[in-house]
Protein backbone atom coordinates (compact mmCIF):
# COMPACT_ATOMS: atom_id res chain seq x y z
CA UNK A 1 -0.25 -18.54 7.12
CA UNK A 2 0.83 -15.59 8.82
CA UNK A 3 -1.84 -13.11 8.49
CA UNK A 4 -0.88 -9.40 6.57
CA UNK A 5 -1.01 -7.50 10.38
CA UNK A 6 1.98 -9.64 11.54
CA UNK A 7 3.97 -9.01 8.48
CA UNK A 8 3.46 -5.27 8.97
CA UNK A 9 4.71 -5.99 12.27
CA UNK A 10 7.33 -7.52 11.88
CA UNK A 11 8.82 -5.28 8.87
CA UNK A 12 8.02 -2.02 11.37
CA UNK A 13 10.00 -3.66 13.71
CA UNK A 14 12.56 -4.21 12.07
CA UNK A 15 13.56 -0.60 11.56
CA UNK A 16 13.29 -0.29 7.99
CA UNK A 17 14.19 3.26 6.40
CA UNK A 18 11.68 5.45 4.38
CA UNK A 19 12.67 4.51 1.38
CA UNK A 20 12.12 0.51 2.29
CA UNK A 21 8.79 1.31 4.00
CA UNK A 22 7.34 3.32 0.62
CA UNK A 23 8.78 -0.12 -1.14
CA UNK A 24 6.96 -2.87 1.24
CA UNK A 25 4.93 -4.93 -0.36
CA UNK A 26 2.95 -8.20 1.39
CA UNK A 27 4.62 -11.74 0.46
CA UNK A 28 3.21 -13.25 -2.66
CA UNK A 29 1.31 -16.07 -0.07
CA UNK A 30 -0.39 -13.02 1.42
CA UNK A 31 -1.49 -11.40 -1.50
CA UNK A 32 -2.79 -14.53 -2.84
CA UNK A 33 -4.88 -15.49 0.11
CA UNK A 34 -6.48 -11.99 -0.29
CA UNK A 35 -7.20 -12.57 -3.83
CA UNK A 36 -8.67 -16.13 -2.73
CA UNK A 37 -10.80 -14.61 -0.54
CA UNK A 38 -11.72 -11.84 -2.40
CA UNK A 39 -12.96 -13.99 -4.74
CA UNK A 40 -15.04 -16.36 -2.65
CA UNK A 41 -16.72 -13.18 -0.90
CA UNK A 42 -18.32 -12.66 -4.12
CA UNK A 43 -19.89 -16.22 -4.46
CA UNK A 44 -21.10 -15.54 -0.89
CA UNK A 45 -18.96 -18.59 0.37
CA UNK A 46 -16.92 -17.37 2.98
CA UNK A 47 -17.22 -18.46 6.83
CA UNK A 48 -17.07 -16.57 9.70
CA UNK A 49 -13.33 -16.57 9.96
CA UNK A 50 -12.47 -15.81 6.26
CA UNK A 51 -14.56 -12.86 6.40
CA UNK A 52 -12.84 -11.68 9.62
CA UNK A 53 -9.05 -12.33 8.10
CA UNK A 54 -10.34 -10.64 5.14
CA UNK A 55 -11.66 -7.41 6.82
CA UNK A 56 -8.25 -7.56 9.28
CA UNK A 57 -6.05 -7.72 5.81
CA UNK A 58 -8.30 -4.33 4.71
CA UNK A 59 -7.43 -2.67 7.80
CA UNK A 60 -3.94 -3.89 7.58
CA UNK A 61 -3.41 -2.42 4.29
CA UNK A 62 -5.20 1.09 5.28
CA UNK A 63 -2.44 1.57 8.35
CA UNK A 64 0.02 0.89 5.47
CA UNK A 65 -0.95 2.73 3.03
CA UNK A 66 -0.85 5.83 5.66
CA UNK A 67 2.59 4.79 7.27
CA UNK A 68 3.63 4.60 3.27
CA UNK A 69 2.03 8.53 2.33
CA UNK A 70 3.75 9.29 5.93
CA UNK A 71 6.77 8.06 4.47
CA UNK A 72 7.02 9.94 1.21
CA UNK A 73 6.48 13.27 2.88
CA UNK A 74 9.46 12.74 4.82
CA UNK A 75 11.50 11.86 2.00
CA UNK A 76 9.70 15.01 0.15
CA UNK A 77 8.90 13.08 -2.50
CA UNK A 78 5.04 12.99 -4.42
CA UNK A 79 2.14 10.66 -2.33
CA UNK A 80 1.46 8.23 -4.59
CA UNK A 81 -2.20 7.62 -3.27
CA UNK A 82 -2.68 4.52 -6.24
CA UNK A 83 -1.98 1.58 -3.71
């Protein structure tokens, strides 16, 4: 499974406009691996490397929230902060 970081990555570059970039959302796979893990962090059953993919997905989503705020500005429309 590609992890959320690389599809960032690859939708930054590949030079979406500010209106696509306030409508990215992760693939459905990604979203449900979060909520899989997510959900296993609170039974205390996650290993080393699902707690690391989980924390990199958190980051992940914090650089796009920002490039998404970022993105509204420009476009003068209102931040919605509710992501």
């Amino acid at each position: 499974m590609p992890h959320a970081i690389d599809e960032i990555l690859d939708f930054v570059t590949s030079s979406p406009s500010l209106e696509e970039i306030v409508r990215f959302t992760y693939s459905d796979e990604t979203l449900e691996r979060v909520s899989y893990l997510s959900e296993q962090k609170t039974t205390a059953t996650l290993t080393q490397e699902e707690q690391q993919e989980l924390r990199e997905f958190k980051r992940a989503a914090h650089v796009m929230e920002q490039l998404k705020i970022r993105a509204q500005r420009r476009l003068g429309t209102p931040v919605d902060d509710a992501w």
